[in-house]
N, C-alpha and C. Protein backbone atom coordinates (compact mmCIF):
# COMPACT_ATOMS: atom_id res chain seq x y z
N UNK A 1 -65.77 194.93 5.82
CA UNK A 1 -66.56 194.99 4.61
C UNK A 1 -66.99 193.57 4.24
N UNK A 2 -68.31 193.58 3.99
CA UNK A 2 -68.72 191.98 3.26
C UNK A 2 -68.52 192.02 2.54
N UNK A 3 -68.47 190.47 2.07
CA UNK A 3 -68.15 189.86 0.66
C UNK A 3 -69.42 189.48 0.11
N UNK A 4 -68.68 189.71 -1.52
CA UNK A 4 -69.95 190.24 -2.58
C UNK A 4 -70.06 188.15 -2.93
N UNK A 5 -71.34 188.31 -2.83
CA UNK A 5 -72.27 187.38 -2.85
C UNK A 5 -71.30 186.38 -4.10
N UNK A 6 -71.52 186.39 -5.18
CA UNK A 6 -71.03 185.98 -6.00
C UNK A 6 -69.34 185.60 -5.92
N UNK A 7 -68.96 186.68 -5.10
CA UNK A 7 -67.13 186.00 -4.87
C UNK A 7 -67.64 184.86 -3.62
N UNK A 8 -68.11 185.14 -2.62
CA UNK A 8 -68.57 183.81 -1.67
C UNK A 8 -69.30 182.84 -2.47
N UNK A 9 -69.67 182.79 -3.25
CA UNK A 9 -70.36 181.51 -4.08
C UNK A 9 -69.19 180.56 -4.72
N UNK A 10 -68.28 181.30 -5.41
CA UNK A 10 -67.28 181.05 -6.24
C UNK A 10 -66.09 180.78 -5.13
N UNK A 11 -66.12 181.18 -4.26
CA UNK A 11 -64.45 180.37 -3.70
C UNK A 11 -65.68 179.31 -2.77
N UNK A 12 -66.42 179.55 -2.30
CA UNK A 12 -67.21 178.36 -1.35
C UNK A 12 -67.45 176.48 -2.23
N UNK A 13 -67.75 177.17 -3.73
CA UNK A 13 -67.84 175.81 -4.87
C UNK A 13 -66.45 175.48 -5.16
N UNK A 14 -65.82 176.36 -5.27
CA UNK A 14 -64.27 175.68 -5.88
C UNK A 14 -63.78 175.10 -4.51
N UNK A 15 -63.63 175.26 -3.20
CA UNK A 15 -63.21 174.92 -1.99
C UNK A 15 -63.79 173.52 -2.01
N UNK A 16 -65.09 173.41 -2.21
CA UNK A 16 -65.78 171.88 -2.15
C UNK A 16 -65.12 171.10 -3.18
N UNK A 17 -65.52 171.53 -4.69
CA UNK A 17 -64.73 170.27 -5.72
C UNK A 17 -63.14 170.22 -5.33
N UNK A 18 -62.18 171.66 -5.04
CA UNK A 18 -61.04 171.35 -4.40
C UNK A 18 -60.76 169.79 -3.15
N UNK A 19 -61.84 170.14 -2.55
CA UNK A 19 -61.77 169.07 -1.29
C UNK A 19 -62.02 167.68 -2.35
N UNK A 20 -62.86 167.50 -3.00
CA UNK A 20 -63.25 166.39 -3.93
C UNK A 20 -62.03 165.84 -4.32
N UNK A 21 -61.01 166.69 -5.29
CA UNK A 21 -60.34 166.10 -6.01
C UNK A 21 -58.99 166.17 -5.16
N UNK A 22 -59.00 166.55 -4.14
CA UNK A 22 -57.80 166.67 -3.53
C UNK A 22 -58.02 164.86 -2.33
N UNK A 23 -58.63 165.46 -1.40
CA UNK A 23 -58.75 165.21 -0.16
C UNK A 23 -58.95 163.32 -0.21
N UNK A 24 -59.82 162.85 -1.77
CA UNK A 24 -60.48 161.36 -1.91
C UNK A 24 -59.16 160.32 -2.67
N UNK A 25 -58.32 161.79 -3.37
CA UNK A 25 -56.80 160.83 -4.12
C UNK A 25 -56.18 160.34 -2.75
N UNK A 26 -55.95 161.71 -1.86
CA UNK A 26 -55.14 161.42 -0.74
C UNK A 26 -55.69 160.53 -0.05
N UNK A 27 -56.65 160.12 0.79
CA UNK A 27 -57.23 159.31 1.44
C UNK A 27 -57.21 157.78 1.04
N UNK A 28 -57.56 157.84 -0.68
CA UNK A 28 -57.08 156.19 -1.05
C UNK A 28 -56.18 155.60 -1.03
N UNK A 29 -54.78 156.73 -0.73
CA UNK A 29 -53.44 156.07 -0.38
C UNK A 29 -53.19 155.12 1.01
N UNK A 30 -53.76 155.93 1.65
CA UNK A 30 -53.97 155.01 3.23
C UNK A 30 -54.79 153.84 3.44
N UNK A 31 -55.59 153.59 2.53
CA UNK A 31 -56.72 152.45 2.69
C UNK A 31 -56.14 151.25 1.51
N UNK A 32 -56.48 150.01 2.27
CA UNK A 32 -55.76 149.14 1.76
C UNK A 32 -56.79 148.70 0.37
N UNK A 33 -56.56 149.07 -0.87
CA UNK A 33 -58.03 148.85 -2.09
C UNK A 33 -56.86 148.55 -3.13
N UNK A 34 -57.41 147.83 -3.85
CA UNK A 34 -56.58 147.44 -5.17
C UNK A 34 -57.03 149.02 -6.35
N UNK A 35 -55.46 148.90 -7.26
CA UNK A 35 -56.10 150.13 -7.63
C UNK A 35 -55.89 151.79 -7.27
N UNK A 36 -55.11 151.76 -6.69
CA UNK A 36 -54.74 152.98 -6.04
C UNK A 36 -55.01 154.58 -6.59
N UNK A 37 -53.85 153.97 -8.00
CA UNK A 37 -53.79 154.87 -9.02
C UNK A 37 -54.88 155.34 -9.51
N UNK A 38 -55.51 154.49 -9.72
CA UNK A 38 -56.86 154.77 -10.43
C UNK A 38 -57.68 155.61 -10.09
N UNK A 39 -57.67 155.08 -8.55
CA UNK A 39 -59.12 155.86 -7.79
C UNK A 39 -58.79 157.08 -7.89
N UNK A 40 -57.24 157.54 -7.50
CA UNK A 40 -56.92 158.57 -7.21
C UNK A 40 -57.13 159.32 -8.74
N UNK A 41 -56.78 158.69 -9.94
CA UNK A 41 -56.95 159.75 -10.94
C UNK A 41 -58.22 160.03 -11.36
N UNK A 42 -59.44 159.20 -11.16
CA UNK A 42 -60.90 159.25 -11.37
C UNK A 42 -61.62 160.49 -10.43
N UNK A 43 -60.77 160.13 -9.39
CA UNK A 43 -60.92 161.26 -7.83
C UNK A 43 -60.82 162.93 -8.44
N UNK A 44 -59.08 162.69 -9.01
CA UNK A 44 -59.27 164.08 -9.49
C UNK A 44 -59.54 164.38 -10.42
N UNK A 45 -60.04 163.95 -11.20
CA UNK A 45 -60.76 164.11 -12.81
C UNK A 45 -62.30 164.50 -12.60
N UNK A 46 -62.58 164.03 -11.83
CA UNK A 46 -63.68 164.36 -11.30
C UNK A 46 -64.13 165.09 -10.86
N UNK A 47 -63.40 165.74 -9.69
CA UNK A 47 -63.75 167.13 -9.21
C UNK A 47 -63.31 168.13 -10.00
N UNK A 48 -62.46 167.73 -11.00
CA UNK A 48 -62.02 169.02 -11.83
C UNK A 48 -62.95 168.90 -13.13
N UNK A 49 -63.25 168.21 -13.40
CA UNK A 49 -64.33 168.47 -14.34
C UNK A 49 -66.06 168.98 -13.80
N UNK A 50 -66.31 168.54 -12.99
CA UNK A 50 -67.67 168.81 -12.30
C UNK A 50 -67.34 170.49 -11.88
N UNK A 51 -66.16 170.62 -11.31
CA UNK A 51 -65.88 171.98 -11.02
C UNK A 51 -65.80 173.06 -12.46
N UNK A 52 -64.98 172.84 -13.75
CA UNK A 52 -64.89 173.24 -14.75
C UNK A 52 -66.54 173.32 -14.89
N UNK A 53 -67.43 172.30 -15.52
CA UNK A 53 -68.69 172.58 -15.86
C UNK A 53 -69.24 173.54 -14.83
N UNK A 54 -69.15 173.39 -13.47
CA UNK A 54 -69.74 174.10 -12.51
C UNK A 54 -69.45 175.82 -12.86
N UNK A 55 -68.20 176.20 -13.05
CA UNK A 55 -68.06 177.49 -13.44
C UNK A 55 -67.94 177.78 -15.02
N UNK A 56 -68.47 176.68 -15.79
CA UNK A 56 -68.85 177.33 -17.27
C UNK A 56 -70.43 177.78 -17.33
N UNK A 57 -70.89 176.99 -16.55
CA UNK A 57 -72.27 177.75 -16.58
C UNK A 57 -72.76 178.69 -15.52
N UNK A 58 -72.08 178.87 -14.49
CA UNK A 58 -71.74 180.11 -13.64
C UNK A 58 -71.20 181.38 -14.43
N UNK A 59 -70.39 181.17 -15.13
CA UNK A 59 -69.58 182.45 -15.78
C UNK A 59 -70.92 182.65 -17.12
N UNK A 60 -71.40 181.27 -17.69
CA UNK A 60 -72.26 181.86 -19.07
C UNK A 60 -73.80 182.89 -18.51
N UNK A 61 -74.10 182.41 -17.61
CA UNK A 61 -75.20 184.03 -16.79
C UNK A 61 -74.77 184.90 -16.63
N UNK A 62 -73.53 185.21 -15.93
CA UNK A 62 -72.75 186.37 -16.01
C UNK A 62 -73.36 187.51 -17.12
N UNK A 63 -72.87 186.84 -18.15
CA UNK A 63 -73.44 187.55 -19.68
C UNK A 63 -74.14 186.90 -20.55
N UNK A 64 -75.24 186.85 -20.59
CA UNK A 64 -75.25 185.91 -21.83
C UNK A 64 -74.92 186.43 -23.37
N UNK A 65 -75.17 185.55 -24.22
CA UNK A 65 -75.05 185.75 -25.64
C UNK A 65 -76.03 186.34 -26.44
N UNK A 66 -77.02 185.44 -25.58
CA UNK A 66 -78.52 185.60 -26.52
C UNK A 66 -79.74 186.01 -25.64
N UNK A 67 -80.12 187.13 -25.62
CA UNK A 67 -81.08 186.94 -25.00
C UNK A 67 -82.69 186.59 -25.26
N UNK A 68 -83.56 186.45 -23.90
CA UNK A 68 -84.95 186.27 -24.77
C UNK A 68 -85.48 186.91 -26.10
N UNK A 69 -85.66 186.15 -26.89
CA UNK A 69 -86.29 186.24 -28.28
C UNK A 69 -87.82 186.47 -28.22
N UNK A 70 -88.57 187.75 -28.17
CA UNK A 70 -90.44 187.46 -28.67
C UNK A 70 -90.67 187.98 -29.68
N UNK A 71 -91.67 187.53 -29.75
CA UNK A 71 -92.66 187.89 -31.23
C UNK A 71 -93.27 189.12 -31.03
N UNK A 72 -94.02 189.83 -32.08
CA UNK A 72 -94.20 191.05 -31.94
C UNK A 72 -95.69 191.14 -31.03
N UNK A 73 -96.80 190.05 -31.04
CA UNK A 73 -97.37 189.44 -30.27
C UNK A 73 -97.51 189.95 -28.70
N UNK A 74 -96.16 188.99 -28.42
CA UNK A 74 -95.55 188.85 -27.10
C UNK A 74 -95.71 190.46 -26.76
N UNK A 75 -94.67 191.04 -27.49
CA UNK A 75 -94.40 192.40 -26.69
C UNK A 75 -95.73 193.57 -26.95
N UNK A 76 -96.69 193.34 -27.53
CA UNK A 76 -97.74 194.34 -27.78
C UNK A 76 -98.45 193.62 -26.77
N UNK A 77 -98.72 192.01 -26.52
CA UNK A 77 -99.24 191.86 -25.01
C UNK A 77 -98.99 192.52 -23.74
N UNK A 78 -97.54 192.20 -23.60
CA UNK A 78 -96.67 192.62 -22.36
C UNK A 78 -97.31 194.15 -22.44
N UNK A 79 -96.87 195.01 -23.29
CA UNK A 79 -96.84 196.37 -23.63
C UNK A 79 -98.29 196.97 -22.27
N UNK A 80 -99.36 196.01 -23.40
CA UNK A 80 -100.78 196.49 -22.54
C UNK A 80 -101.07 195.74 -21.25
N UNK A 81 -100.04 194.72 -20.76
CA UNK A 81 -100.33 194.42 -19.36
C UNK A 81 -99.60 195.07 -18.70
N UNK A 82 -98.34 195.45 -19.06
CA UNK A 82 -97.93 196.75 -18.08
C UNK A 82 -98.08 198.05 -18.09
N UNK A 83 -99.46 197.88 -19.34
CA UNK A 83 -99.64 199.68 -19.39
C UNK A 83 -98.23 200.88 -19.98
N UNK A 84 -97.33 200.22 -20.61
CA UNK A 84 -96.59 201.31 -21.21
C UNK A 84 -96.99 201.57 -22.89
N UNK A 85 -96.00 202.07 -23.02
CA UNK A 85 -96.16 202.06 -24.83
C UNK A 85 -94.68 202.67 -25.03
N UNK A 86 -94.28 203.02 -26.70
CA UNK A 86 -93.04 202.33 -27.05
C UNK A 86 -92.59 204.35 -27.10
């Protein structure tokens, strides 16, 4: 069975910022840089926040709150360009 589009989107983005905030702390341990700590906590602050924003506005389409707003205008246009009525 395939996987539903949206679960492959969502573990494929979290797998990447995962690698971000994981993979760049670990790596600065081995390289000789002043600063260690740092990089490493900027490293993961980073991917966890870019990732957080990444799935707050992933999850806010999901549903939104509000949707398009028209004028009465708008929809008596629309109405007669698609030929319906109410």
């Amino acid at each position: 069975m395939a996987a539903d589009t949206g679960t492959l989107t969502v573990v494929l983005v979290t797998v990447f910022w995962a690698a971000i905030a994981i993979i760049i702390p670990v790596a600065s341990f081995f390289k000789n840089i002043p600063n260690k700590g740092v990089v490493s906590v900027v490293a993961a602050i980073t991917g966890f926040c870019c990732w957080l924003f990444w799935a707050l506005c992933y999850m806010h389409q999901m549903n939104p709150l509000i949707g398009p707003l028209l004028e009465n205008t708008t929809i008596i246009a629309l109405m007669d360009i698609w030929d319906t009525s109410v």
